[in-house]
Every structure is written in structure tokens, then in C-alpha cells.
Protein backbone atom coordinates (compact mmCIF):
# COMPACT_ATOMS: atom_id res chain seq x y z
CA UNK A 1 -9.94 39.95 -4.54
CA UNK A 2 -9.86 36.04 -5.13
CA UNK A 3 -9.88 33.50 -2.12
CA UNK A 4 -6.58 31.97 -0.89
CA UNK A 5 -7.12 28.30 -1.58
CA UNK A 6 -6.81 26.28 1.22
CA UNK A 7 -4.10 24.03 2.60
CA UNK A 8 -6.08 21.31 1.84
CA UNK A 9 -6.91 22.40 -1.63
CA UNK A 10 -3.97 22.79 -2.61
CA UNK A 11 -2.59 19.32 -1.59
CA UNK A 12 -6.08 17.94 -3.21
CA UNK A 13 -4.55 19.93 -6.69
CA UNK A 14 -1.01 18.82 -5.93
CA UNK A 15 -2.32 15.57 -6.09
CA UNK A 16 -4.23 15.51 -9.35
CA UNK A 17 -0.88 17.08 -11.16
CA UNK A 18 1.19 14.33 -9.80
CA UNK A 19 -1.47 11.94 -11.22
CA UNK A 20 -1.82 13.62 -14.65
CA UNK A 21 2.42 13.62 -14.43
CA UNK A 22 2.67 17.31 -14.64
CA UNK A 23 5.13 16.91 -11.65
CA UNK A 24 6.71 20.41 -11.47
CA UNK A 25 3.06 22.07 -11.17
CA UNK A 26 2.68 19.36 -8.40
CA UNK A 27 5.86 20.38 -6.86
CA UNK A 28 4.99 23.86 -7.25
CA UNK A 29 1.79 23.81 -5.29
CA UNK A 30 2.90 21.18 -2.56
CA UNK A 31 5.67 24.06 -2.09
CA UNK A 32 2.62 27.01 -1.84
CA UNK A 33 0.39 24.84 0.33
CA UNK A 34 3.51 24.86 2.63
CA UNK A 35 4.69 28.20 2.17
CA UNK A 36 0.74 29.77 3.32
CA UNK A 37 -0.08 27.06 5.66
CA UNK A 38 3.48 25.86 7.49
CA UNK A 39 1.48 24.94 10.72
CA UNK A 40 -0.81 22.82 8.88
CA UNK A 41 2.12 20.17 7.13
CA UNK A 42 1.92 16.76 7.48
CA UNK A 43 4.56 14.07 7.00
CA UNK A 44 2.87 12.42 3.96
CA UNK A 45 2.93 15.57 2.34
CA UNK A 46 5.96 16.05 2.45
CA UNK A 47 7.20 12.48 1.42
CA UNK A 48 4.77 13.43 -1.73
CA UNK A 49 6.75 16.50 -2.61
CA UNK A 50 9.92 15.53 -2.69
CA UNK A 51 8.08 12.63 -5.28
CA UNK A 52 7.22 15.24 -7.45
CA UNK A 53 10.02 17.48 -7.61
CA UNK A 54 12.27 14.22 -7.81
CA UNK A 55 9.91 13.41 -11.11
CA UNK A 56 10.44 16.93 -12.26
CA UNK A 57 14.31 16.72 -12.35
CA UNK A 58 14.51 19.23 -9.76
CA UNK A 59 16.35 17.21 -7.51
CA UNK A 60 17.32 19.94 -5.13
CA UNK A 61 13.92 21.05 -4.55
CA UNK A 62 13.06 17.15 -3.55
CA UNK A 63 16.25 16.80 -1.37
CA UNK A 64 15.17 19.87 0.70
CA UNK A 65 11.82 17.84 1.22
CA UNK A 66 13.51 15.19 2.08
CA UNK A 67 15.80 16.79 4.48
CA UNK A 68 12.64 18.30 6.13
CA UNK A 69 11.04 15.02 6.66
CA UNK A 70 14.51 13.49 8.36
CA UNK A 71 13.86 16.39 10.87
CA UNK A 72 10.03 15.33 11.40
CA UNK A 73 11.14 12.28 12.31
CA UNK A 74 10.30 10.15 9.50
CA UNK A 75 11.49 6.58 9.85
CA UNK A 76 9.76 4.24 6.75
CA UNK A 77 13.49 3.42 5.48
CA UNK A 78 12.03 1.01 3.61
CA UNK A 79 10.10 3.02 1.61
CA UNK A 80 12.67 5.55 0.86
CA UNK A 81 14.84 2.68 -0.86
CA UNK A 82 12.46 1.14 -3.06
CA UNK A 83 10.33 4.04 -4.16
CA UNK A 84 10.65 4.21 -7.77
CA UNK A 85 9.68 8.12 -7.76
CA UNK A 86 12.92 8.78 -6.00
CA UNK A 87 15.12 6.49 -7.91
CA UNK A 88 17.02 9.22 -10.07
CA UNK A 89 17.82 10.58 -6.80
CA UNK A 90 19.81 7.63 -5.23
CA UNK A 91 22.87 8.46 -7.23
CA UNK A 92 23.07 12.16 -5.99
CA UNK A 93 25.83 12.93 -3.30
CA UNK A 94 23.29 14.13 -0.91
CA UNK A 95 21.31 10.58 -0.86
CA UNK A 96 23.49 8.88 1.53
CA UNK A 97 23.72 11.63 4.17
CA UNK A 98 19.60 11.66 4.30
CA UNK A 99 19.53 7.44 4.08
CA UNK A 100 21.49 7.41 7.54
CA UNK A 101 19.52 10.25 8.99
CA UNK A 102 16.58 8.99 7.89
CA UNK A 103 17.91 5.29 9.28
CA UNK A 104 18.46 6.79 12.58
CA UNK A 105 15.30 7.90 12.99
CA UNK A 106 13.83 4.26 12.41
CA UNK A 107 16.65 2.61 14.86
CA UNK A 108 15.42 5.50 17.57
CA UNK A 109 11.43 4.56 16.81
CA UNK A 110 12.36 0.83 16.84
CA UNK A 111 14.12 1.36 20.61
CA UNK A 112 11.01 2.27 21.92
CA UNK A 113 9.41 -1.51 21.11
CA UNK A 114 9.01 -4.97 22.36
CA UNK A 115 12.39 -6.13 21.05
CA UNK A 116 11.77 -10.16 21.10
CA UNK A 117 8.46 -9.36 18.95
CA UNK A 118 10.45 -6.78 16.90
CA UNK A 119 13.10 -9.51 15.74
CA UNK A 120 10.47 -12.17 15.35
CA UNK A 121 8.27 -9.72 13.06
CA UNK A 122 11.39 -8.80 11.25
CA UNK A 123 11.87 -12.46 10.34
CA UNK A 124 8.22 -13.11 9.08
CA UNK A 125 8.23 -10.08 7.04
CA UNK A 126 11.69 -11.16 5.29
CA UNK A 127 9.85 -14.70 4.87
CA UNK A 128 6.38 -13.63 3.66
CA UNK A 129 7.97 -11.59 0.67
CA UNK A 130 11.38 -12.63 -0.21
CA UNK A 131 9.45 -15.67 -2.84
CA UNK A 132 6.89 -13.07 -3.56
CA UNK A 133 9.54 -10.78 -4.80
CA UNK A 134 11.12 -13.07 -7.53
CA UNK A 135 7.34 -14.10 -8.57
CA UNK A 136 7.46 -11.48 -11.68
CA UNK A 137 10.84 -12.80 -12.34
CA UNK A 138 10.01 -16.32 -12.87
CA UNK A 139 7.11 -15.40 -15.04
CA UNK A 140 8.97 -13.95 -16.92
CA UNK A 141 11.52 -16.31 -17.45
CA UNK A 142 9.52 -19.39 -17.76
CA UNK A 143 5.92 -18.34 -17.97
CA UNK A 144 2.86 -18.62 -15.73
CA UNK A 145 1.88 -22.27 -16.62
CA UNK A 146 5.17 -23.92 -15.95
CA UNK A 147 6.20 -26.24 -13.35
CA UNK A 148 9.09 -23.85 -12.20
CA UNK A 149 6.44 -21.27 -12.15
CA UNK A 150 4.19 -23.81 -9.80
CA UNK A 151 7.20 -24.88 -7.50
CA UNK A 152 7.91 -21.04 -6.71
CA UNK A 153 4.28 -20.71 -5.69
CA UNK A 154 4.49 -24.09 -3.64
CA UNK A 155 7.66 -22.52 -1.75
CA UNK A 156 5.51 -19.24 -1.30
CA UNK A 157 2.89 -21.73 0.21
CA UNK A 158 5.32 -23.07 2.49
CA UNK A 159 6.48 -19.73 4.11
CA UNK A 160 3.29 -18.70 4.65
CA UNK A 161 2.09 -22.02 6.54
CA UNK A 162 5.17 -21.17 8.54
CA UNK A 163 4.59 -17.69 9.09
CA UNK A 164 0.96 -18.73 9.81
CA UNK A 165 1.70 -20.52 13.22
CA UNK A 166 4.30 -17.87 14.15
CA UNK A 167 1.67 -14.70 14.07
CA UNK A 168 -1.63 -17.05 15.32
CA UNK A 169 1.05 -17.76 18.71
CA UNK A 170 1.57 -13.77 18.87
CA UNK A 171 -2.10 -13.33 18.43
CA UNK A 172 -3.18 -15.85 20.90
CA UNK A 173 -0.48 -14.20 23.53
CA UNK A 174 -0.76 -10.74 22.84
CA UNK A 175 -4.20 -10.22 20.56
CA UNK A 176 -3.51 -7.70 17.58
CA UNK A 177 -0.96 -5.40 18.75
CA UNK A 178 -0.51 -1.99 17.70
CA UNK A 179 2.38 0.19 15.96
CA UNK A 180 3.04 1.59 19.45
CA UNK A 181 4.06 -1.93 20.88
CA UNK A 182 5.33 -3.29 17.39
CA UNK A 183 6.17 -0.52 15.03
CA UNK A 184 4.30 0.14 11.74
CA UNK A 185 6.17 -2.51 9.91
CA UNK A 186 5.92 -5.10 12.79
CA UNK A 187 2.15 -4.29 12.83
CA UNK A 188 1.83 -4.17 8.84
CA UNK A 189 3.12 -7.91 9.14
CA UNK A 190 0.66 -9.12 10.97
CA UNK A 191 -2.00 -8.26 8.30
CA UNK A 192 0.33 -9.49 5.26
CA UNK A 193 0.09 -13.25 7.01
CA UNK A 194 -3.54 -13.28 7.94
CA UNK A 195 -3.88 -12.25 4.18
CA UNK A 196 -2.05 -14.70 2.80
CA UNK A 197 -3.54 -17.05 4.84
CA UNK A 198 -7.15 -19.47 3.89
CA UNK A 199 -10.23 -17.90 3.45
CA UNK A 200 -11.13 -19.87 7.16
CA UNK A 201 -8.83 -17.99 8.90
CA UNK A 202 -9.08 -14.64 7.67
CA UNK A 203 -12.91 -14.75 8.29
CA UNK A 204 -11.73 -16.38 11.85
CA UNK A 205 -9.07 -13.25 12.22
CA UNK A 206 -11.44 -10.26 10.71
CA UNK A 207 -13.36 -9.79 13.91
CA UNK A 208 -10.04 -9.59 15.96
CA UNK A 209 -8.43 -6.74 12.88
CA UNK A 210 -11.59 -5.04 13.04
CA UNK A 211 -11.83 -4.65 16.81
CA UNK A 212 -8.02 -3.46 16.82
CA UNK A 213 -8.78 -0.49 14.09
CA UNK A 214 -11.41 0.82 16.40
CA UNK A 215 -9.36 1.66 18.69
CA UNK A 216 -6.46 2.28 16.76
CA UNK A 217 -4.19 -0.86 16.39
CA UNK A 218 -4.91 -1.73 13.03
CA UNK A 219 -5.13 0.20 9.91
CA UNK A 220 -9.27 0.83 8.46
CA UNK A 221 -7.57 0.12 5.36
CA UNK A 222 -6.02 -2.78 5.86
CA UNK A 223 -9.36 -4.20 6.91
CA UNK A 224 -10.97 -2.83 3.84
CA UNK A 225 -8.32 -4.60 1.77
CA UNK A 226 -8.92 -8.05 4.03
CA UNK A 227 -13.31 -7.37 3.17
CA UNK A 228 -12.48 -7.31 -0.26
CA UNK A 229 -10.56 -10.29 -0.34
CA UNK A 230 -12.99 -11.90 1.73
CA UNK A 231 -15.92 -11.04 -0.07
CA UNK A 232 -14.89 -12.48 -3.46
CA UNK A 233 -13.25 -15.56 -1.83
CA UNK A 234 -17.25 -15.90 -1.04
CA UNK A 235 -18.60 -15.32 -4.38
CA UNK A 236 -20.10 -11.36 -3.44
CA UNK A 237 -18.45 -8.47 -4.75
CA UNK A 238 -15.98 -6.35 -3.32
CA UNK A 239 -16.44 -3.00 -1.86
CA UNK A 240 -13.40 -1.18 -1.92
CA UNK A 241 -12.01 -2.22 -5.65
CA UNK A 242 -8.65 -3.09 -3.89
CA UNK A 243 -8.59 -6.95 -5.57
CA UNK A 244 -7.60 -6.81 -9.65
CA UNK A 245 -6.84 -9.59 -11.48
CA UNK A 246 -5.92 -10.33 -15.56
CA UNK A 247 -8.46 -11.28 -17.33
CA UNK A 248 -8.73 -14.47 -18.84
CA UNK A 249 -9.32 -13.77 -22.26
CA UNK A 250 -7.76 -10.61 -22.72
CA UNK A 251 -5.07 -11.03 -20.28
CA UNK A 252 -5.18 -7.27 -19.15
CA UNK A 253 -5.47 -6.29 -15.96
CA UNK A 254 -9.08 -5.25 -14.71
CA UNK A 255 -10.76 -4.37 -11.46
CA UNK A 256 -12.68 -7.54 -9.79
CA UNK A 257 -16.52 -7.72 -9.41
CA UNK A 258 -17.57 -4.49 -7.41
CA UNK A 259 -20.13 -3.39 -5.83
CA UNK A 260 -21.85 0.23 -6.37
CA UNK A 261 -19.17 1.59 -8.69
CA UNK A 262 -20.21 4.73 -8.81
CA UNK A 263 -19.66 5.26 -5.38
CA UNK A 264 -16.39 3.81 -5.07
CA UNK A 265 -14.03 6.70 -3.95
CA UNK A 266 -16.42 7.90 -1.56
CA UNK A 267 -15.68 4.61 0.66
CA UNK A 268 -12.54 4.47 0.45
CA UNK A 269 -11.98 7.99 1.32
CA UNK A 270 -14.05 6.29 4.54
CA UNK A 271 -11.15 3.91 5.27
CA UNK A 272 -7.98 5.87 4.46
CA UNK A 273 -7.48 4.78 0.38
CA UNK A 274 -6.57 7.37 -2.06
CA UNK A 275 -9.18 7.47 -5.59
CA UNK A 276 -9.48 4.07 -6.97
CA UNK A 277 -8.16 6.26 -10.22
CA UNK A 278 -4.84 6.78 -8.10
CA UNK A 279 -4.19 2.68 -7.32
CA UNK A 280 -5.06 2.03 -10.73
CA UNK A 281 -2.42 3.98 -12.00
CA UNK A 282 0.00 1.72 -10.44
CA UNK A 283 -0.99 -0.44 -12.58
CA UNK A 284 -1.17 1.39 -15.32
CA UNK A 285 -4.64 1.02 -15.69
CA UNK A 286 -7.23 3.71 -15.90
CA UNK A 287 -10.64 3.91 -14.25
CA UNK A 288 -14.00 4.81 -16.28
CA UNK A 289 -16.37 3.75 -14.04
CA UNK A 290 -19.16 4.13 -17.33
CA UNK A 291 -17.52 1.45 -18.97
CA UNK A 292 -16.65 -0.57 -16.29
CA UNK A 293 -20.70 -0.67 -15.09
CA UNK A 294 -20.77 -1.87 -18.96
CA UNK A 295 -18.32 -4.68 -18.19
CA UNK A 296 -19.63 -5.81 -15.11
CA UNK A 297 -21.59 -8.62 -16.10
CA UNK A 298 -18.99 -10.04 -17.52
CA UNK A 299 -16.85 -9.96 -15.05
CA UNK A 300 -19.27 -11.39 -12.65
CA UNK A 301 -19.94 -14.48 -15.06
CA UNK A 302 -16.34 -14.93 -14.45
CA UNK A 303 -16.49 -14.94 -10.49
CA UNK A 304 -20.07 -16.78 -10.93
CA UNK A 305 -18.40 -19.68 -13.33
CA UNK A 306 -15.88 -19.96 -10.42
CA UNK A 307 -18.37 -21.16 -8.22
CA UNK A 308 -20.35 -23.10 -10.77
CA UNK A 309 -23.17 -20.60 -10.77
């Protein structure tokens, strides 16, 4: 008699059908793992199955997900608006009922916080991305080398600068405050402006993030993300592959000098990062880590010519 897989297993194969876009065998065995294991669900499961049956046209099958994840509690309204994977579903009659249910959950979360800091945070997240946004747009239109191009970045500058003294007051005040005290995205914003800030202040800032994710105030993969950045604003390589760039020659997009490719996934599975294979996708990029090892060297004569080495 074969071995039932387990829950995990089958969210591990669920995964790698979503990523090879056979989305109704991903729905399919994100709807097993739940069937066998219902004590064992988790939120982010959830959220991925209604992805997948909303990619396999089986829209009912992703609004019952959905519907199940209103009654969890889930509040990232946010993310339910702008998620591509569930764009064919926004049209559907059922959309709107699970947007305010899904809405009310956030407002009750958001109740629960410091509600000057709340407002404030609100404001520096709407700052720190509303330029960013239009950034692909105004390639587009007028190219990367262009001075309307340059002025949009200048304006980006600006916010951030802005933005900049706003969070160092909160962080002087307070220190780095959790998602209990300041919500996920109140708490998310605080990383997106250290970020975006010099390379002096998110080396001065790193200690602080670091601290906070040991005991639970800061995601391990937001550090990871602010290492990486670090680390090639330095001239080393990066360790969790989370910084890409276009290449200068080719103009394609490619992965950043890193360190010990081989062994990649296995630390970012450390900090809470899905397979580099997975982000990559986003991009639509793929990841052969034989012939990136092959392409290394080049790409670290770019980084090295950047710093005149």
C-alpha cells in the first residue's frame, strides 16, 4: 500500500506545478493537501490556491479559497488588488463581496495599532512608491537615458530624503517596531526607506533590523534582502541572489555577483525566500546555476570595473 504524502509534500508539489504553469494540477493538490491534512492549513496556502485555480479558469474553485481566507482573517488588501494571478477574477460578481470582507478584516487588524504611527506610515509608504510606480512608464515613453527619465529619478530622490528623516525620528523614538505595534505594512515601510536610503545609513541601520528579527520585529528576509544590497554596494558578492540588474551589453536581466551558487536555495530557505528559481520567474528569467558559475567572472569584472579594480 503506497504512503500518503504529506501535508507538506504536497504543498512542496503544489508549488513546483504552479511554477511549471500546470495550474489546475497545482490547484488540485493544494485542494488534497487540505482535504487529508485540514488541521495543518496555513494562510499562505491558501492565498496560493486560490492563485492557481484563478490561473486555471476555475474561478469558483479560487473564490471558495478566497472566501476561506476572509474567514482566517486575512487582511493584506493590498495584495489582493494588485495580484496579477487573480486579475481575471476582479470582474466576477463575487469579487466585491470578498474585497469588503477581506477590507474589514484589515480595518479590524489596523484598530488594534498605534494610530498616529499608523497614519504617518501610511503616508511614507504612499510617498516611497507612488514615483517608483510610473518609473517603467517613463522608460518606456522616453527611454532610460533621457532627461525626463533623470528628473523622475531626481523626484524619487527627493521623497526618499523626505521619508528618510520621517522613519530615522520613529527609529530614534521608538527603535524598530514590530507588526504588532505597526501592522505588517507599517513595519514593511520601515525597511523600504532604510533601503532606499545611502549605503551609510543602511550599514548604520542593519545592526538595529537585525536585532529586531531576532526577536521577531523584523522580517529575516528583509534583512537578507538589505545584506545583499549592502554587500555589492561594497564591492563583495551577495548571498541571497535577491539584487538583479540588466546587463550592460546584452541588456537582459541577470542575477548580480553571488556568492556560492550552488548553495543558493539552501540560504534562503534559512531566511524565509522561496527558490531563487521561483523570484526569477518574476522576471521571467530562469536559473541554471551551471551556466551562471560559467558567467560569473564576467559579471564580477562588471562589479570590479565599478570600483576601478
Amino acid at each position: 500500500m503506497a504512503q500518503q504524502s504529506s501535508y507538506t509534500e504536497l504543498i512542496k508539489l503544489a508549488s513546483l506545478k504552479y511554477e511549471s504553469k500546470s495550474y489546475l494540477e497545482s490547484g488540485m493538490l493544494y485542494a488534497e493537501a487540505f482535504q487529508n491534512f485540514p488541521q495543518e492549513i496555513k494562510t499562505n496556502d491558501r492565498y496560493n490556491a486560490a492563485c492557481s485555480w484563478a490561473l486555471a479558469k476555475q474561478n469558483d474553485s479560487a473564490f471558495v479559497q478566497l472566501k476561506h481566507l476572509e474567514e482566517m482573517g486575512y487582511s493584506d488588501l493590498n495584495q489582493l488588488n494588485k495580484d496579477p494571478d487573480l486579475a481575471t477574477l476582479r470582474a466576477a460578481v463575487q469579487w466585491e463581496n470578498i474585497r469588503i470582507g477581506i477590507a474589514g478584516n484589515r480595518e479590524k487588524e489596523r484598530s488594534k495599532y498605534n494610530q498616529e504611527l499608523l497614519v504617518l506610515l501610511d503616508s511614507i509608504y504612499l510617498s516611497d512608491q507612488v514615483y517608483r510606480k510610473q518609473l517603467d512608464s517613463v522608460e518606456k515613453t522616453f527611454g532610460r537615458t533621457t532627461k525626463e527619465y533623470k528628473l523622475h529619478w531626481v523626484k524619487i530622490k527627493e521623497a526618499d530624503s523626505v521619508n528618510l528623516i520621517k522613519v530615522e525620528a520613529i527609529l530614534a523614538k521608538h527603535g524598530w517596531l514590530g507588526a504588532d505595534s505597526i501592522g505588517k505594512e507599517g513595519n514593511r515601510t520601515l525597511f523600504l526607506v532604510i533601503q532606499h536610503a545611502s549605503i551609510e545609513t543602511q550599514e548604520k541601520y542593519l545592526p538595529m533590523m537585525q536585532a529586531a528579527a531576532r526577536r521577531g520585529d523584523a522580517n529575516l528576509s528583509s534583512v537578507a534582502l538589505l545584506e545583499d544590497r549592502i554587500n555589492l554596494s561594497r564591492g563583495r558578492k551577495q548571498v541571497y541572489g535577491s539584487q538583479i540588474a540588466k546587463h550592460p551589453e546584452t541588456g537582459l536581466f541577470y542575477v548580480l555577483p553571488l556568492e556560492d551558487p550552488d548553495h543558493v536555495d539552501k540560504r534562503r530557505a534559512e531566511v524565509g525566500l522561496g527558490p531563487l528559481s521561483e523570484y526569477l520567474a518574476r522576471w521571467k528569467m530562469t536559473w541554471d546555476v551551471e551556466e551562471y558559475k560559467r558567467n560569473l567572472p564576467s559579471y564580477m569584472a562588471i562589479l570590479d570595473a565599478r570600483f576601478g579594480r
